[in-house]
PDB file of N, CA and C in Angstrom:
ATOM      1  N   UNK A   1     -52.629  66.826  99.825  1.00  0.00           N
ATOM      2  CA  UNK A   1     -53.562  66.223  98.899  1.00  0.00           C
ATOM      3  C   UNK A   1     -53.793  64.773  99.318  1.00  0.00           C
ATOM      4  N   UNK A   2     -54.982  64.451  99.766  1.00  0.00           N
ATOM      5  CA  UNK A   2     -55.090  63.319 100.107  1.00  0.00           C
ATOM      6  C   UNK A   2     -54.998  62.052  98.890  1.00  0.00           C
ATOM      7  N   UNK A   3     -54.582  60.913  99.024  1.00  0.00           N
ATOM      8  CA  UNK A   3     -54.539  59.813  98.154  1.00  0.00           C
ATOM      9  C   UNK A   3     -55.290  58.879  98.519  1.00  0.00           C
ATOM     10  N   UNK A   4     -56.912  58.703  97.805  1.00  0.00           N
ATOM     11  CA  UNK A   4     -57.504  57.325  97.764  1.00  0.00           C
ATOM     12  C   UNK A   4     -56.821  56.416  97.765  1.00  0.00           C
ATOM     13  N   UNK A   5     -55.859  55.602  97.451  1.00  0.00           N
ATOM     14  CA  UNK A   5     -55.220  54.782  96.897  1.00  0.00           C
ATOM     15  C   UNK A   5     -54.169  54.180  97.976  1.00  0.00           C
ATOM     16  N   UNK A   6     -54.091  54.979  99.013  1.00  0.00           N
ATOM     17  CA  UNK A   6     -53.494  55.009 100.789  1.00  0.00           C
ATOM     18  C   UNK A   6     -54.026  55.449 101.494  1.00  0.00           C
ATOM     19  N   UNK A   7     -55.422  54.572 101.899  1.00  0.00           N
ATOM     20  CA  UNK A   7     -56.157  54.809 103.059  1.00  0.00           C
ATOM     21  C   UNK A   7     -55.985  53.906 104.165  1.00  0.00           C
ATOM     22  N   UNK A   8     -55.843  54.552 105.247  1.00  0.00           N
ATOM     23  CA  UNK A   8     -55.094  53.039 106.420  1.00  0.00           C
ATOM     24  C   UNK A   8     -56.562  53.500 107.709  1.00  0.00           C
ATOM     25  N   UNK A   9     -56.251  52.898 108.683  1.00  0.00           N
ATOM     26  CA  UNK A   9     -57.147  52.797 110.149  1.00  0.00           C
ATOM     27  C   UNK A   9     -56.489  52.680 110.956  1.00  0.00           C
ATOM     28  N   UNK A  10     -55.991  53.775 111.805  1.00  0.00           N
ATOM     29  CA  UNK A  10     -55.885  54.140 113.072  1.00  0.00           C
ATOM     30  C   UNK A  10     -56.520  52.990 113.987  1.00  0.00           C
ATOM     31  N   UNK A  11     -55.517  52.772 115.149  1.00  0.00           N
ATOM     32  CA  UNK A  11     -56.141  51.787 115.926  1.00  0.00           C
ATOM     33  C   UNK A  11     -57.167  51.830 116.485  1.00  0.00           C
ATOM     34  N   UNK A  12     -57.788  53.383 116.882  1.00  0.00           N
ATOM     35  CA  UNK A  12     -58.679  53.401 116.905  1.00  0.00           C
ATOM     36  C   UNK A  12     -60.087  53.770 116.005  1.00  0.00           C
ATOM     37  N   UNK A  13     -60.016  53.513 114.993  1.00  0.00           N
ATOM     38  CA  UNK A  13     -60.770  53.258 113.799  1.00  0.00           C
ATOM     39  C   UNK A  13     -60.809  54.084 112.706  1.00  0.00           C
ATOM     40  N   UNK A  14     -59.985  55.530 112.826  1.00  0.00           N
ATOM     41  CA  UNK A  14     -60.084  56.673 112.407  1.00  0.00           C
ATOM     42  C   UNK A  14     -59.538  56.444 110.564  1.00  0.00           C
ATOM     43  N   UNK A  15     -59.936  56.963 110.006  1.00  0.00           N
ATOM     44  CA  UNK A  15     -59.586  56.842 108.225  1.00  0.00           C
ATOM     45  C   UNK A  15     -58.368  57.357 108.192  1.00  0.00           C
ATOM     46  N   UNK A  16     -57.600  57.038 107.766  1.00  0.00           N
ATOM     47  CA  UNK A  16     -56.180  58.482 107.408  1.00  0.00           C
ATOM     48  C   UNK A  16     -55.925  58.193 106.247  1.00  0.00           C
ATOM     49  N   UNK A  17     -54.860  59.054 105.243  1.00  0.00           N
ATOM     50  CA  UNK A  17     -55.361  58.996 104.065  1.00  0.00           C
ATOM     51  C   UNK A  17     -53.838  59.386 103.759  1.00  0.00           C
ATOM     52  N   UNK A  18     -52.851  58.728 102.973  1.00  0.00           N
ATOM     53  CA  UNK A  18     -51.591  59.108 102.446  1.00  0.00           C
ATOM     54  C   UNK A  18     -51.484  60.162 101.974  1.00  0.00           C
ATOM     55  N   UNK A  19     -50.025  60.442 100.934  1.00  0.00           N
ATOM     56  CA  UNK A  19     -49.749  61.203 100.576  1.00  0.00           C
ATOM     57  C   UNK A  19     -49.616  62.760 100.813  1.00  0.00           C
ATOM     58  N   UNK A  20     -50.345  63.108 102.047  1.00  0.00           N
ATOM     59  CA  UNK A  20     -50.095  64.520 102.489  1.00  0.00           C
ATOM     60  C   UNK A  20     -49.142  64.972 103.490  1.00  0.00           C
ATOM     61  N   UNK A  21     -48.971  64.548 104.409  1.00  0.00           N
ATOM     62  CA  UNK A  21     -48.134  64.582 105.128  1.00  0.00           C
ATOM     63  C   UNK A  21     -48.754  64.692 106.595  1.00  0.00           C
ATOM     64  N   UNK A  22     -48.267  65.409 107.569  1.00  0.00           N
ATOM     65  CA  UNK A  22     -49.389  65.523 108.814  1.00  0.00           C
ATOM     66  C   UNK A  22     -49.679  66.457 108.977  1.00  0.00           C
ATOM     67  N   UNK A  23     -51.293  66.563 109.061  1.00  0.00           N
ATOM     68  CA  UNK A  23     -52.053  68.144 108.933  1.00  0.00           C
ATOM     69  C   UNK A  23     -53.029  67.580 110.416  1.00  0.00           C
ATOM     70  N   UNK A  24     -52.913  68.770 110.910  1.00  0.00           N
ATOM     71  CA  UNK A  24     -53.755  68.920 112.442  1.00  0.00           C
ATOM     72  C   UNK A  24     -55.119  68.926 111.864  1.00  0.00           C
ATOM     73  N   UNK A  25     -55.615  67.956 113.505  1.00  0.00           N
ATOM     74  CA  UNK A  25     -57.386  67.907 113.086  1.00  0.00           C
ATOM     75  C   UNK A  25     -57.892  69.258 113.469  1.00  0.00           C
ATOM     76  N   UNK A  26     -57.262  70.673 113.903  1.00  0.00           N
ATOM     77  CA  UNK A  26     -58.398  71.574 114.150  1.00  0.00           C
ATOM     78  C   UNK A  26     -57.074  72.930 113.501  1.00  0.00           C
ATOM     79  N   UNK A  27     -57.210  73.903 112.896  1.00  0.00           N
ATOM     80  CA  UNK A  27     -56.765  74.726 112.189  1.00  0.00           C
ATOM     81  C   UNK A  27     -56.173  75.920 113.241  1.00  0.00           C
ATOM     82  N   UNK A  28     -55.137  76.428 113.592  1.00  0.00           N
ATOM     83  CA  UNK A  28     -55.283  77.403 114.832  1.00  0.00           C
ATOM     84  C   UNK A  28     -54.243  78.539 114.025  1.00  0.00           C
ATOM     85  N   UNK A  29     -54.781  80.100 114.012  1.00  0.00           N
ATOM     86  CA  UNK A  29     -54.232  81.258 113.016  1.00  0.00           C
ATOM     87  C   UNK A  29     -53.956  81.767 114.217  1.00  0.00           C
ATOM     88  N   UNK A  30     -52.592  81.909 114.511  1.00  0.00           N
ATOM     89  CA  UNK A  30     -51.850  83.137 115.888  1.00  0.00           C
ATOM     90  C   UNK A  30     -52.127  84.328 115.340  1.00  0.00           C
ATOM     91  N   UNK A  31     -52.646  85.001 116.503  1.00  0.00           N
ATOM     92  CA  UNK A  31     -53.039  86.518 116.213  1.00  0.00           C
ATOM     93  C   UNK A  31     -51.815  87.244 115.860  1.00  0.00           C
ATOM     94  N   UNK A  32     -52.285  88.258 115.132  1.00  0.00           N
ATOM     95  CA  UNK A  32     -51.243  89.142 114.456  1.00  0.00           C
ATOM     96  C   UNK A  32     -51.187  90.661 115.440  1.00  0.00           C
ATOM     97  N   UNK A  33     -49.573  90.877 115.732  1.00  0.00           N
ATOM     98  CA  UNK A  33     -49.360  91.854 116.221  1.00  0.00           C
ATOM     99  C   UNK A  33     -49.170  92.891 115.352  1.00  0.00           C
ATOM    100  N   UNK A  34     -49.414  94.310 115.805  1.00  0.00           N
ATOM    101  CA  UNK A  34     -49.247  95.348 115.759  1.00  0.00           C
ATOM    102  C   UNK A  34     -47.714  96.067 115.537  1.00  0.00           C
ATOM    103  N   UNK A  35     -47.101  97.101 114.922  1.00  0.00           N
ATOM    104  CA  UNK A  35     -46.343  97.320 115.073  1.00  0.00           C
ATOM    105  C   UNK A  35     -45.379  97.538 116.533  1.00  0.00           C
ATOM    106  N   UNK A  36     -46.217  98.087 117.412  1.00  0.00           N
ATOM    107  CA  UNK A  36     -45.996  98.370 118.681  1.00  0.00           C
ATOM    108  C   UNK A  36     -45.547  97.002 119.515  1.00  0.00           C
ATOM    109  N   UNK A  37     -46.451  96.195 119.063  1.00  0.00           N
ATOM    110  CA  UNK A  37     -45.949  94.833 120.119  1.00  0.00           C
ATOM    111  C   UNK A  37     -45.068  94.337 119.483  1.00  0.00           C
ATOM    112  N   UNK A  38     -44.711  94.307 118.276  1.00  0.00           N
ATOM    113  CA  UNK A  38     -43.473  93.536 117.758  1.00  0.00           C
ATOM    114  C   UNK A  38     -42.270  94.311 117.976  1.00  0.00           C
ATOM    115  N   UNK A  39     -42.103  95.219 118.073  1.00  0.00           N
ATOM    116  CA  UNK A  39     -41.070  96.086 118.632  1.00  0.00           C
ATOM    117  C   UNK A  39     -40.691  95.986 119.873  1.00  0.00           C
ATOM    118  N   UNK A  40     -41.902  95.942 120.911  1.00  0.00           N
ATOM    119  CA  UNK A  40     -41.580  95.519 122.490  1.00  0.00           C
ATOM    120  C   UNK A  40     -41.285  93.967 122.555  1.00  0.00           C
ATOM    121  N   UNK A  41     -41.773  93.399 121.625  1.00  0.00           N
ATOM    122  CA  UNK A  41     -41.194  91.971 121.798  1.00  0.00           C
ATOM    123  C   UNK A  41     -40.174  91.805 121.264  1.00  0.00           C
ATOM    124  N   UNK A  42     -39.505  91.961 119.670  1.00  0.00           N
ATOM    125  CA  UNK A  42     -37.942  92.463 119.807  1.00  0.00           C
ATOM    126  C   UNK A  42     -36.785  93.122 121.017  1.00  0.00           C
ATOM    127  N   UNK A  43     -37.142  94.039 121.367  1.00  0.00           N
ATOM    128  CA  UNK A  43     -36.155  94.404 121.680  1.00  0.00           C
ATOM    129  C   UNK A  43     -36.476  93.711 123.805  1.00  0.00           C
ATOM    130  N   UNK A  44     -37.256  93.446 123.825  1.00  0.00           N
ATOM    131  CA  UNK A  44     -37.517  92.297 125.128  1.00  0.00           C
ATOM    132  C   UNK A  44     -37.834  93.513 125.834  1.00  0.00           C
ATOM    133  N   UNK A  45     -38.371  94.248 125.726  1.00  0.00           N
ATOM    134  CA  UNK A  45     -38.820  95.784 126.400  1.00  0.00           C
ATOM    135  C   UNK A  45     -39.553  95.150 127.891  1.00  0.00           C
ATOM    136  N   UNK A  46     -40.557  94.626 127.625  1.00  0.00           N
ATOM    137  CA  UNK A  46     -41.167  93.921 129.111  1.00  0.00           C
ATOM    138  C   UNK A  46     -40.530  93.413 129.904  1.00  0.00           C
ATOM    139  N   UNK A  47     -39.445  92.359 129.329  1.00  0.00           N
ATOM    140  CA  UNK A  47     -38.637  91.512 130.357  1.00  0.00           C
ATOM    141  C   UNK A  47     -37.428  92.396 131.061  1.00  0.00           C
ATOM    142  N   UNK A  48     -36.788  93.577 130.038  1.00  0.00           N
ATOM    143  CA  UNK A  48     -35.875  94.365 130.327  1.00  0.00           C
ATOM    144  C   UNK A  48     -36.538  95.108 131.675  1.00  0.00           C
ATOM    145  N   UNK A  49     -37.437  95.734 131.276  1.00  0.00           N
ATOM    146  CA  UNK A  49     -38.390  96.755 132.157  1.00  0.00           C
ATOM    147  C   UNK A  49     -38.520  95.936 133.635  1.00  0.00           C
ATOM    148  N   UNK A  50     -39.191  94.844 133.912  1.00  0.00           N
ATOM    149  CA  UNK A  50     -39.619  93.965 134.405  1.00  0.00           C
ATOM    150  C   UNK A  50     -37.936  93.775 135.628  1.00  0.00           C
ATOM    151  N   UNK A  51     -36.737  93.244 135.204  1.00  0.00           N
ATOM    152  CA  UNK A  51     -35.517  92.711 135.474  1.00  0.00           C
ATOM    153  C   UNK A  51     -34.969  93.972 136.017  1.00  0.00           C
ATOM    154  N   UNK A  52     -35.251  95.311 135.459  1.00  0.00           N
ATOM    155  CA  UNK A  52     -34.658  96.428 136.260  1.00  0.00           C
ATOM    156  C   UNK A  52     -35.042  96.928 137.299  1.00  0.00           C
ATOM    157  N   UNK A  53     -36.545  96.875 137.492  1.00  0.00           N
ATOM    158  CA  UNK A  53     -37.864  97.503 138.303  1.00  0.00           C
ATOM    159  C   UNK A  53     -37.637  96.644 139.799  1.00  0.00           C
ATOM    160  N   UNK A  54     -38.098  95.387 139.099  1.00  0.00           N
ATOM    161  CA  UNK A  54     -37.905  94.058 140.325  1.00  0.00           C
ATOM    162  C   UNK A  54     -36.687  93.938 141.395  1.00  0.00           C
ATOM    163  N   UNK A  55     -35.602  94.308 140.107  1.00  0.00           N
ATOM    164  CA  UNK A  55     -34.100  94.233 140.579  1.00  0.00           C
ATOM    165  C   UNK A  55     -33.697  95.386 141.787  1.00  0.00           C
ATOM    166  N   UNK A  56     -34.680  96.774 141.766  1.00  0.00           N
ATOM    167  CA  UNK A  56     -34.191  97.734 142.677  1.00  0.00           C
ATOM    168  C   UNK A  56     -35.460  98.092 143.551  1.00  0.00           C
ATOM    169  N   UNK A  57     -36.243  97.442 143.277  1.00  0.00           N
ATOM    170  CA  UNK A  57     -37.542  97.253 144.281  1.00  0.00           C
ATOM    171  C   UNK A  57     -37.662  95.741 144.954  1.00  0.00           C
ATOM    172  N   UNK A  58     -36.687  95.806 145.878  1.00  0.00           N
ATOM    173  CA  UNK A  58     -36.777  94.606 146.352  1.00  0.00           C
ATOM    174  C   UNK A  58     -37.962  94.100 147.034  1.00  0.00           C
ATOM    175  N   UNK A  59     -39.057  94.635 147.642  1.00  0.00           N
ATOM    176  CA  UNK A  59     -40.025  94.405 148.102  1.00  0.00           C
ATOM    177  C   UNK A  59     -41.324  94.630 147.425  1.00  0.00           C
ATOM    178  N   UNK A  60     -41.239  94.446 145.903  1.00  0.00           N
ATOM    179  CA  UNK A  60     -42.245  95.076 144.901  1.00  0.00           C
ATOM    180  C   UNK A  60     -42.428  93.371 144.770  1.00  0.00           C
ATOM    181  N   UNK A  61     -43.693  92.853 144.489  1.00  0.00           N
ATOM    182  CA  UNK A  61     -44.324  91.696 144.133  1.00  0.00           C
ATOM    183  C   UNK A  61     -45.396  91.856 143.512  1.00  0.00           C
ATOM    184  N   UNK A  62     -46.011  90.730 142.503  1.00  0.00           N
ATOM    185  CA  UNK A  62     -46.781  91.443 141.750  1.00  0.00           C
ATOM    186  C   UNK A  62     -48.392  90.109 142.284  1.00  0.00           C
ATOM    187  N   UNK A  63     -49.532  90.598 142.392  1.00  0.00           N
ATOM    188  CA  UNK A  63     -50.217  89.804 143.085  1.00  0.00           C
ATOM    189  C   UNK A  63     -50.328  88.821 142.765  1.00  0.00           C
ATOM    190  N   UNK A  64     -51.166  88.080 143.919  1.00  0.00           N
ATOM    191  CA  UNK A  64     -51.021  86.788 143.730  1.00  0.00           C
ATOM    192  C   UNK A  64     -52.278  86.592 142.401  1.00  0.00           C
ATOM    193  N   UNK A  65     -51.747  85.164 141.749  1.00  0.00           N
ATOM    194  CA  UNK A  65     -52.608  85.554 140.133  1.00  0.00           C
ATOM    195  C   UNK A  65     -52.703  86.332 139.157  1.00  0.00           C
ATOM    196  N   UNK A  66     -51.760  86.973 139.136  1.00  0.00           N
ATOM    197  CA  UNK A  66     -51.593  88.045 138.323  1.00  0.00           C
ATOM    198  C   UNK A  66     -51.409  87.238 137.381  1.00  0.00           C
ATOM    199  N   UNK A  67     -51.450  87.869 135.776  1.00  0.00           N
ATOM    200  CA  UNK A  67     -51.430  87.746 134.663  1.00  0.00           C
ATOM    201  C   UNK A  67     -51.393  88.743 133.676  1.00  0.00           C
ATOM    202  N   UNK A  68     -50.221  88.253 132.368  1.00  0.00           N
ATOM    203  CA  UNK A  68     -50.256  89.790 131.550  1.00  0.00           C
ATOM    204  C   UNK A  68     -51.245  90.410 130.774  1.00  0.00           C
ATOM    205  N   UNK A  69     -52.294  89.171 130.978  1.00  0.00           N
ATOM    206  CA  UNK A  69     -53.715  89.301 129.634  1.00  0.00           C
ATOM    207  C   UNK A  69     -55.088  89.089 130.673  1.00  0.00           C
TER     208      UNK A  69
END
């Protein structure tokens, strides 16, 4: 809740306004997983999978730039 009554200026000229505490200038909502991905991300299913595969394929590399998304 902002407070008229504690308004200050940022050095660089910006208004700020007491009493609320610190709230970000742009709003960001993390996407919501699925049952399925919260389960593979619990139990570390990718990294497990990933650490066993790598571990007995010694000559397995994954390309260059690769990415999980």
């Amino acid at each position: 809740m902002k407070n008229a009554q504690d308004v200050k200026m940022t050095d660089s000229g910006r208004t700020v306004y007491g009493g609320g505490g610190i709230t970000p200038d742009e709003k960001y909502t993390p996407e919501k997983y699925n049952k399925f991905q919260i389960e593979v991300i619990r139990k570390s299913a990718l990294f497990n999978f990933s650490a066993k595969y790598f571990g007995s394929h010694g000559d397995a590399k994954l390309p260059k730039g690769w990415s999980p998304r």
